[in-house]
C-alpha atoms as a PDB file:
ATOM      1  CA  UNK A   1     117.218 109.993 105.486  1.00  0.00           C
ATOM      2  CA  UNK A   2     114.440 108.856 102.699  1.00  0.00           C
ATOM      3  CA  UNK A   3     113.990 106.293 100.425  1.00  0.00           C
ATOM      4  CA  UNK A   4     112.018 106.368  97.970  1.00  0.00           C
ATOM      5  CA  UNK A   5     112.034 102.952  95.951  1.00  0.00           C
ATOM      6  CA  UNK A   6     113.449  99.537  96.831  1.00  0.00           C
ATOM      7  CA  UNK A   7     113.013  96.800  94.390  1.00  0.00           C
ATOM      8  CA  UNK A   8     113.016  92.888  95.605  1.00  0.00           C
ATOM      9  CA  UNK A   9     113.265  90.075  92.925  1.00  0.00           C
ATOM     10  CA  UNK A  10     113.570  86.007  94.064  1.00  0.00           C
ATOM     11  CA  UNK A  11     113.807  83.133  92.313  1.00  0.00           C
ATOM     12  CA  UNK A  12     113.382  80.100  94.307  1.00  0.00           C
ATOM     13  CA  UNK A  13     110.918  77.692  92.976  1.00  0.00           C
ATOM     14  CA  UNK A  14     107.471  76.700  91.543  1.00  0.00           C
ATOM     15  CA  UNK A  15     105.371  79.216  93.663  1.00  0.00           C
ATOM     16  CA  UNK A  16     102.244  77.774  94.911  1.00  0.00           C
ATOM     17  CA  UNK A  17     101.216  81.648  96.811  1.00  0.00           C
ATOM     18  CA  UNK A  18     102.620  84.309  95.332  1.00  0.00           C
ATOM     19  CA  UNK A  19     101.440  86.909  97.973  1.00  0.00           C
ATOM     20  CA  UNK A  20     102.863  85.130 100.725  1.00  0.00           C
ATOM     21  CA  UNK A  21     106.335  85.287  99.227  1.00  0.00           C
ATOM     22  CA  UNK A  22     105.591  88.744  97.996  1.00  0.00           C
ATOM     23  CA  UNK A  23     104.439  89.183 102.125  1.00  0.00           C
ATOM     24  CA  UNK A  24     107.595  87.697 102.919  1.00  0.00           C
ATOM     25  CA  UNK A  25     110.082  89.503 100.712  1.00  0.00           C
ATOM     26  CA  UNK A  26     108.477  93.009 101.895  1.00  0.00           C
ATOM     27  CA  UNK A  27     108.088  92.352 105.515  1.00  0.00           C
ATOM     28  CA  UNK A  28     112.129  91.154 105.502  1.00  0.00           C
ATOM     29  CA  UNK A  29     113.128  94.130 103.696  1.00  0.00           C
ATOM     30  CA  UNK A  30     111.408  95.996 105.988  1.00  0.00           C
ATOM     31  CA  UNK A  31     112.509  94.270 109.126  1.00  0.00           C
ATOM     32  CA  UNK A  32     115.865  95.166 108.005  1.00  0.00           C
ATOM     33  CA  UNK A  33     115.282  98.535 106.882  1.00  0.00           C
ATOM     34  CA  UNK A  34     114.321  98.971 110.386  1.00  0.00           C
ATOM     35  CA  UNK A  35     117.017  97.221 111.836  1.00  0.00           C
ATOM     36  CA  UNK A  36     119.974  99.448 110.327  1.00  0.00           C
ATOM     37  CA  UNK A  37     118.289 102.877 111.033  1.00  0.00           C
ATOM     38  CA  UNK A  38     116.931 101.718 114.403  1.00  0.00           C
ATOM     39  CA  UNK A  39     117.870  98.909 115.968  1.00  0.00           C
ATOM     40  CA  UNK A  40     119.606  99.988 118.891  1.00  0.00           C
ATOM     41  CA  UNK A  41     119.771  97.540 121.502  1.00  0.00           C
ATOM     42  CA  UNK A  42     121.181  98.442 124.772  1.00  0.00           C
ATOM     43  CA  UNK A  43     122.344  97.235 128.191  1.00  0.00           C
ATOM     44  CA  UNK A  44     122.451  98.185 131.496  1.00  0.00           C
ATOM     45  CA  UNK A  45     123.028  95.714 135.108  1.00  0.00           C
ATOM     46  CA  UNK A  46     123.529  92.610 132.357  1.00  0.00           C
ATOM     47  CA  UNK A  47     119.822  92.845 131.001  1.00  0.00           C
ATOM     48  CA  UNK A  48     118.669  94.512 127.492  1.00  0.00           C
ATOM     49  CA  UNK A  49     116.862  97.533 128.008  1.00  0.00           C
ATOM     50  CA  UNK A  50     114.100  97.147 125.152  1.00  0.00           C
ATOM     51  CA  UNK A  51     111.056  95.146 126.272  1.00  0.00           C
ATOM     52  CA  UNK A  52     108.494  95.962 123.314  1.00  0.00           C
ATOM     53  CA  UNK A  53     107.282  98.482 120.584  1.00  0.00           C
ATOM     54  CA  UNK A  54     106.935 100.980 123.122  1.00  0.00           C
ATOM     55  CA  UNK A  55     111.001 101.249 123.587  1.00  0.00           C
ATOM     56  CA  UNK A  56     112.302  99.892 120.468  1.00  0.00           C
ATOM     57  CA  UNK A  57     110.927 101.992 117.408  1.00  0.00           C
ATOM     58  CA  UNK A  58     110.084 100.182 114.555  1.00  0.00           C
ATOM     59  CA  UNK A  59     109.532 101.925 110.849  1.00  0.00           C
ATOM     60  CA  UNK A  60     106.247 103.990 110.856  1.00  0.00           C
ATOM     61  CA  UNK A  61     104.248 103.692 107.733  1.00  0.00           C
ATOM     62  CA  UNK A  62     104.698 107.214 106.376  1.00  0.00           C
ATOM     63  CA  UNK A  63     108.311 106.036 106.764  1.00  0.00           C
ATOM     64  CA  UNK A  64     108.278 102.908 104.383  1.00  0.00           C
ATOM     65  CA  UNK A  65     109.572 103.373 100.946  1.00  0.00           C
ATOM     66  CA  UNK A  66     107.658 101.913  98.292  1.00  0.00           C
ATOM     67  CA  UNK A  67     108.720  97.997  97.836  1.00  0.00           C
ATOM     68  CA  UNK A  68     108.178  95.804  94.693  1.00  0.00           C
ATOM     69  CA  UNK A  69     108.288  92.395  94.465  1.00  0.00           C
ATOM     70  CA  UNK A  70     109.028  90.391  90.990  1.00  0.00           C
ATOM     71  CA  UNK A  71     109.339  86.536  91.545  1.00  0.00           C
ATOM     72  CA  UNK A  72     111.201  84.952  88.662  1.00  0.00           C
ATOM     73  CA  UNK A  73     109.668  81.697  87.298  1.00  0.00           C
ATOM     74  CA  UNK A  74     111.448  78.563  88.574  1.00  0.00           C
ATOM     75  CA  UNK A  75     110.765  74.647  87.881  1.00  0.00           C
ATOM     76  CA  UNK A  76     112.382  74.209  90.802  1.00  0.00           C
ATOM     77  CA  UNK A  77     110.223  71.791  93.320  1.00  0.00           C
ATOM     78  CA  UNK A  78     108.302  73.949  96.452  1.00  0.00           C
ATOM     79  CA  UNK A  79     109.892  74.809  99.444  1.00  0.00           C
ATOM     80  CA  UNK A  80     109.839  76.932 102.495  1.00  0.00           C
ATOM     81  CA  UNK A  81     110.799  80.676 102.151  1.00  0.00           C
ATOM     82  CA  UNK A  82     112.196  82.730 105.109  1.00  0.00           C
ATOM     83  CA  UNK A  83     112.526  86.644 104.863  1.00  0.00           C
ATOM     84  CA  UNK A  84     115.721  86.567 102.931  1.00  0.00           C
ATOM     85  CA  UNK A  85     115.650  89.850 102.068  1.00  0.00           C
ATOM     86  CA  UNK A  86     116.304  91.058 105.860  1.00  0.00           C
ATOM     87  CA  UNK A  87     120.266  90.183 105.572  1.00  0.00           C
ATOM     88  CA  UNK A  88     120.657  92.441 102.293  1.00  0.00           C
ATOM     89  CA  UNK A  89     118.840  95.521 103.254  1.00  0.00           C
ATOM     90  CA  UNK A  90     121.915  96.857 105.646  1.00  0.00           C
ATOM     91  CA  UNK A  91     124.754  96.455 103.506  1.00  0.00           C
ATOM     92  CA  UNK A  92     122.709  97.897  99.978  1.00  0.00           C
ATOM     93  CA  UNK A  93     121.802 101.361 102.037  1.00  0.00           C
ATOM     94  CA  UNK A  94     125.437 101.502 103.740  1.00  0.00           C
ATOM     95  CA  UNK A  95     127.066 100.926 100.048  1.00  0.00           C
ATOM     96  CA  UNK A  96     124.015 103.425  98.904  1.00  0.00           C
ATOM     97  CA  UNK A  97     125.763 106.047 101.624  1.00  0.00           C
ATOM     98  CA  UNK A  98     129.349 105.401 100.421  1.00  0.00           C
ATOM     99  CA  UNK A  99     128.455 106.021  97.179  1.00  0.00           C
ATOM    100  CA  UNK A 100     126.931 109.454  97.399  1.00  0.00           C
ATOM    101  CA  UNK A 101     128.692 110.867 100.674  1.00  0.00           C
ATOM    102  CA  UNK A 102     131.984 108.678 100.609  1.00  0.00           C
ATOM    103  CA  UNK A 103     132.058 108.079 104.114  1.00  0.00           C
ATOM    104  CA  UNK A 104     131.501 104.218 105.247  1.00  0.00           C
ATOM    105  CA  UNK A 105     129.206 103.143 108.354  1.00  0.00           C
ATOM    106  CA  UNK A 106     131.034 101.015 110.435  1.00  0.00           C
ATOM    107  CA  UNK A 107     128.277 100.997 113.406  1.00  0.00           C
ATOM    108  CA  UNK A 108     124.795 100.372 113.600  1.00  0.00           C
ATOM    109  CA  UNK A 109     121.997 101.613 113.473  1.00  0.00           C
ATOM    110  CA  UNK A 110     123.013 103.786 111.332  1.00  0.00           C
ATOM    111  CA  UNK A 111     123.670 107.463 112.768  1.00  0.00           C
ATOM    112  CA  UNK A 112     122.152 110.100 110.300  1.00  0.00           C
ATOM    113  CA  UNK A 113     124.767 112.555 112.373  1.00  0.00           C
ATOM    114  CA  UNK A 114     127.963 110.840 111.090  1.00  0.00           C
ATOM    115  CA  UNK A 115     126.902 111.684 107.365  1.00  0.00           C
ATOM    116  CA  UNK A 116     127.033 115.612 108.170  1.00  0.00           C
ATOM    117  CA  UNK A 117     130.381 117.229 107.060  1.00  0.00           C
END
């Protein structure tokens, strides 16, 4: 599976750093790129199984799609600003999957096996 192009835009208010919300909008998209193709979590005797990077794969960089950032102006007063974009990134590249394949991913991370016909 490849993407090629994701696009971010926030509004949220007067920006005082733009390239820590543009840091913060990437890195969450990213976080939950990785988190619906990889995330896999598992059990065994009651404990999780993942300890660190070296068991739970993250995205690699030759496998990060390009990301773009466009902050709309706001008058709004400053305030903090989270990785948003994190909650998002699951549902856009399951919809993405329904609409080219037709089948609907009802587990994650998302199994590049189930897509075959």
């Amino acid at each position: 599976m490849a993407f090629t192009l994701k696009v971010n835009g926030t509004a949220h208010s007067v920006v005082v750093n733009p390239d820590t919300i543009a840091a913060q909008v990437e890195g969450g998209a990213l976080f939950g790129l990785t988190a619906a193709l990889y995330g896999a979590i598992t059990l065994k005797g009651g404990r999780v199984e993942q300890s660190n990077f070296h068991d739970y794969r993250p995205m690699r960089m030759n496998e990060v799609p390009v990301v773009e950032t466009h902050i709309v102006k706001s008058t709004e007063a400053p305030g903090g600003f989270g990785e948003a974009p994190c909650a998002c990134v699951t549902p856009a590249i399951t919809n993405a999957i329904f609409a080219v394949t037709g089948k609907r991913i009802r587990t994650l991370p998302i199994d590049t096996s189930q897509l075959q016909s």
